[in-house]
Protein backbone atom coordinates (compact mmCIF):
# COMPACT_ATOMS: atom_id res chain seq x y z
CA UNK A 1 59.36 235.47 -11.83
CA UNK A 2 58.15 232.24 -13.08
CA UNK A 3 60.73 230.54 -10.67
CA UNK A 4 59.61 232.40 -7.90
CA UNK A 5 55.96 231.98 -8.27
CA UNK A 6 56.65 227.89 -8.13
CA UNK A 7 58.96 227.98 -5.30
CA UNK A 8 56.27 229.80 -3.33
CA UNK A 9 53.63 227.36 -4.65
CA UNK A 10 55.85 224.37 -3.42
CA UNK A 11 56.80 225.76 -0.12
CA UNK A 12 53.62 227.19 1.06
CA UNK A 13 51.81 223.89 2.57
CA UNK A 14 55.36 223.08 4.38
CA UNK A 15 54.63 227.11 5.71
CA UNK A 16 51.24 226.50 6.40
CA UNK A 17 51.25 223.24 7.75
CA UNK A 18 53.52 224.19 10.73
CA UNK A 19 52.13 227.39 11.89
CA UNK A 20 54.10 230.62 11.92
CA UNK A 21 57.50 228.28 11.74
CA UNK A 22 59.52 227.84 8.68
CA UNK A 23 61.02 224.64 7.99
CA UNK A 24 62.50 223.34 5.33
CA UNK A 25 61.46 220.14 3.45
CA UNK A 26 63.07 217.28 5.82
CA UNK A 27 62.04 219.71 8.78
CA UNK A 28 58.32 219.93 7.26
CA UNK A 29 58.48 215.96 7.11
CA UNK A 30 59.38 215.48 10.62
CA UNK A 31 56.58 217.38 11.66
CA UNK A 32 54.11 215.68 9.89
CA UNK A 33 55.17 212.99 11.68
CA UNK A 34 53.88 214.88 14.44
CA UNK A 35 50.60 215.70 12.60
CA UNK A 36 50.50 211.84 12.19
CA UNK A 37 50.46 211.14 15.84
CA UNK A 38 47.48 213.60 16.91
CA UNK A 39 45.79 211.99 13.63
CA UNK A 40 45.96 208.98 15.00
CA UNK A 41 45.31 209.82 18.69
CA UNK A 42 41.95 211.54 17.50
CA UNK A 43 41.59 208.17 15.81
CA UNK A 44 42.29 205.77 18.68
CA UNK A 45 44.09 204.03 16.38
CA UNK A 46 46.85 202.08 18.56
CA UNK A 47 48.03 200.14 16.20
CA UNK A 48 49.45 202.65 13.94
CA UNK A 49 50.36 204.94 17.02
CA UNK A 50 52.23 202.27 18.42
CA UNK A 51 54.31 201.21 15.46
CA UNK A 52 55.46 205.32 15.62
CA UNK A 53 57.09 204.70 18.47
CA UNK A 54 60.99 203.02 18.42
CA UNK A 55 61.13 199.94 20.02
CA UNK A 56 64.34 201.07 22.34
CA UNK A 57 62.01 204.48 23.26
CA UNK A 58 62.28 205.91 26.91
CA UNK A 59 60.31 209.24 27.65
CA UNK A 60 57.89 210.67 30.22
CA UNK A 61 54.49 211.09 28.79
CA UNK A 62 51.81 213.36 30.29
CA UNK A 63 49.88 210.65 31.90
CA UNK A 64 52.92 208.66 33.54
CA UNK A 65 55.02 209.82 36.78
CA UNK A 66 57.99 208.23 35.83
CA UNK A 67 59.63 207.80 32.53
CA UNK A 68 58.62 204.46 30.77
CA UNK A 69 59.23 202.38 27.44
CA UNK A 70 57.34 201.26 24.27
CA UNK A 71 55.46 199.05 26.23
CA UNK A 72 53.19 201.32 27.93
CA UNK A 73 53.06 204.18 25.74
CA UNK A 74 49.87 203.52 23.90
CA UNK A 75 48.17 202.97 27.13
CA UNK A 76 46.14 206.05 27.15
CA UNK A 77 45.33 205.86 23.50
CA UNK A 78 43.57 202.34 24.22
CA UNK A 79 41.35 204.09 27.02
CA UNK A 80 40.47 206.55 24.02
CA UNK A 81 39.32 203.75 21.57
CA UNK A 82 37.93 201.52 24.80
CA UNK A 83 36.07 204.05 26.94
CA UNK A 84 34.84 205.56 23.05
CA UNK A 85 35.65 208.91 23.86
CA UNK A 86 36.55 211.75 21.41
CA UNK A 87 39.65 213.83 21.17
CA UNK A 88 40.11 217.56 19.68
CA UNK A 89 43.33 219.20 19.58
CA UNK A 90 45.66 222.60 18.30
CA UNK A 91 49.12 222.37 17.89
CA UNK A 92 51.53 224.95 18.20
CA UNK A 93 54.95 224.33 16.56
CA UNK A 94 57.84 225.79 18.19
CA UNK A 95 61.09 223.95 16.72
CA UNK A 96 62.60 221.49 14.43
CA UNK A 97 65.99 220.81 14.66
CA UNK A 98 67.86 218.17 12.61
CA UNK A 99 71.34 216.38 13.12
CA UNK A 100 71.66 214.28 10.66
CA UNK A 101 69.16 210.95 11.07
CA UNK A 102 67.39 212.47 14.39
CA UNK A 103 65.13 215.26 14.86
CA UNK A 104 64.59 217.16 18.10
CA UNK A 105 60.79 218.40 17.94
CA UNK A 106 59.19 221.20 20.33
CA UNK A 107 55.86 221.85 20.55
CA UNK A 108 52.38 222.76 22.47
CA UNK A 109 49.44 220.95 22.55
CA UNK A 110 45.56 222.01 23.42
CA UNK A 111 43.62 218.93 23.50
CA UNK A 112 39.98 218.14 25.18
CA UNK A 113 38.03 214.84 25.60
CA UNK A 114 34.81 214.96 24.87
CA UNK A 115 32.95 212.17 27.22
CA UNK A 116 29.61 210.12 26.29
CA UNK A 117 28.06 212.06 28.50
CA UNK A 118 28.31 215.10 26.87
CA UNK A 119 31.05 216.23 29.10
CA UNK A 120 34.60 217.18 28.34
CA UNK A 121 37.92 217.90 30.25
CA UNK A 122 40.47 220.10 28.65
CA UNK A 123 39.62 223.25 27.54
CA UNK A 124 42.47 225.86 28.15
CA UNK A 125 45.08 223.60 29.27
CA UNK A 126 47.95 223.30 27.27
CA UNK A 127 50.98 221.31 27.31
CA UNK A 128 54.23 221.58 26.28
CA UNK A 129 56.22 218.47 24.31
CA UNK A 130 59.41 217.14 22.84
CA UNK A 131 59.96 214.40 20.79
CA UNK A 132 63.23 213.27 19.42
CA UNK A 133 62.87 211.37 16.62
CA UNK A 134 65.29 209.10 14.99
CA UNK A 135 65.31 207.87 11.01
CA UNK A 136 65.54 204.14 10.81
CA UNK A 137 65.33 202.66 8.05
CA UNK A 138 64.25 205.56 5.89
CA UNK A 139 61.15 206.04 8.28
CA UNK A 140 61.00 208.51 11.55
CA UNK A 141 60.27 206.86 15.03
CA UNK A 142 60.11 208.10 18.13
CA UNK A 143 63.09 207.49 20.31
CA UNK A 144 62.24 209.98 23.02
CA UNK A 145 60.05 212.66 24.80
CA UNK A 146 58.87 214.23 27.92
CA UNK A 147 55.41 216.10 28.14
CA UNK A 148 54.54 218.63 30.72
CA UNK A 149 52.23 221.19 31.68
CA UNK A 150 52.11 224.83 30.19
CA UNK A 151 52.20 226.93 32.56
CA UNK A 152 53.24 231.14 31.93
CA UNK A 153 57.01 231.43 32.04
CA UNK A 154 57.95 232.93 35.11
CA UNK A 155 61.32 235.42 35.22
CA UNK A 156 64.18 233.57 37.65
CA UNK A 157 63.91 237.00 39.70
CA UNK A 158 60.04 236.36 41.00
């Protein structure tokens, strides 16, 4: 009983941390890695955004029509921090999946930006992401991802 009572003690924040999911520890650590990133979006901090991203990365992020590389991906991050805005956000985890040293990561996102005016933009949309990550060097980095709208699944007969 003892046993039991301490594996439940250890597991729960993994549990609670990703939603209704259960992962397992290396699961629950590529995830926060995905906890990280909204962290430091909220935080405009993109530096330390940046730096999660591997330098080889190719993905299509929500704000880009085409797929692009490290380079640009901090891009809307910087209008964040520059244009001082704020940034609230829910995640819903879907999936981890590991193979080894990468991680394939599905997920939703609600986020709204909350303007100096008093304004925001946001509320209700959600969108949909994937992010693999890849270990390097005992740390997890982005390698790639693709963002998209939410919109209600639709059957292939409508």
């Amino acid at each position: 009983m003892t046993r039991l009572v301490l594996l439940v003690v250890l597991t729960l924040p993994f549990c609670l941390s990703a939603g209704a999911l259960e992962l397992d520890e290396e699961q629950a650590a590529v995830w926060q890695m995905e906890e990280t990133y909204w962290r430091l979006v909220a935080a405009a901090n993109v530096e330390d955004y940046v730096a999660l991203w591997h330098d080889d990365f190719v993905g299509w992020p929500c704000f880009s029509w085409t797929p692009t590389g490290k380079a640009n991906i901090g891009s809307w991050v910087e209008e964040i921090r520059d244009n001082n805005w704020s940034l609230t956000y829910e995640l819903k985890p879907q999936a981890v999946q590991l193979f080894g040293e990468v991680a394939v990561v599905h997920y939703a996102a609600g986020y709204i930006f909350g303007y100096g005016d008093g304004t925001s933009k946001g509320e209700g949309d959600w969108r949909k992401f994937t992010h693999t990550w890849m270990k390097v060097a005992g740390d997890w980095q982005i390698v790639g991802g693709m963002c998209a709208d939410q919109e209600p699944v639709r059957s292939l007969t409508n």
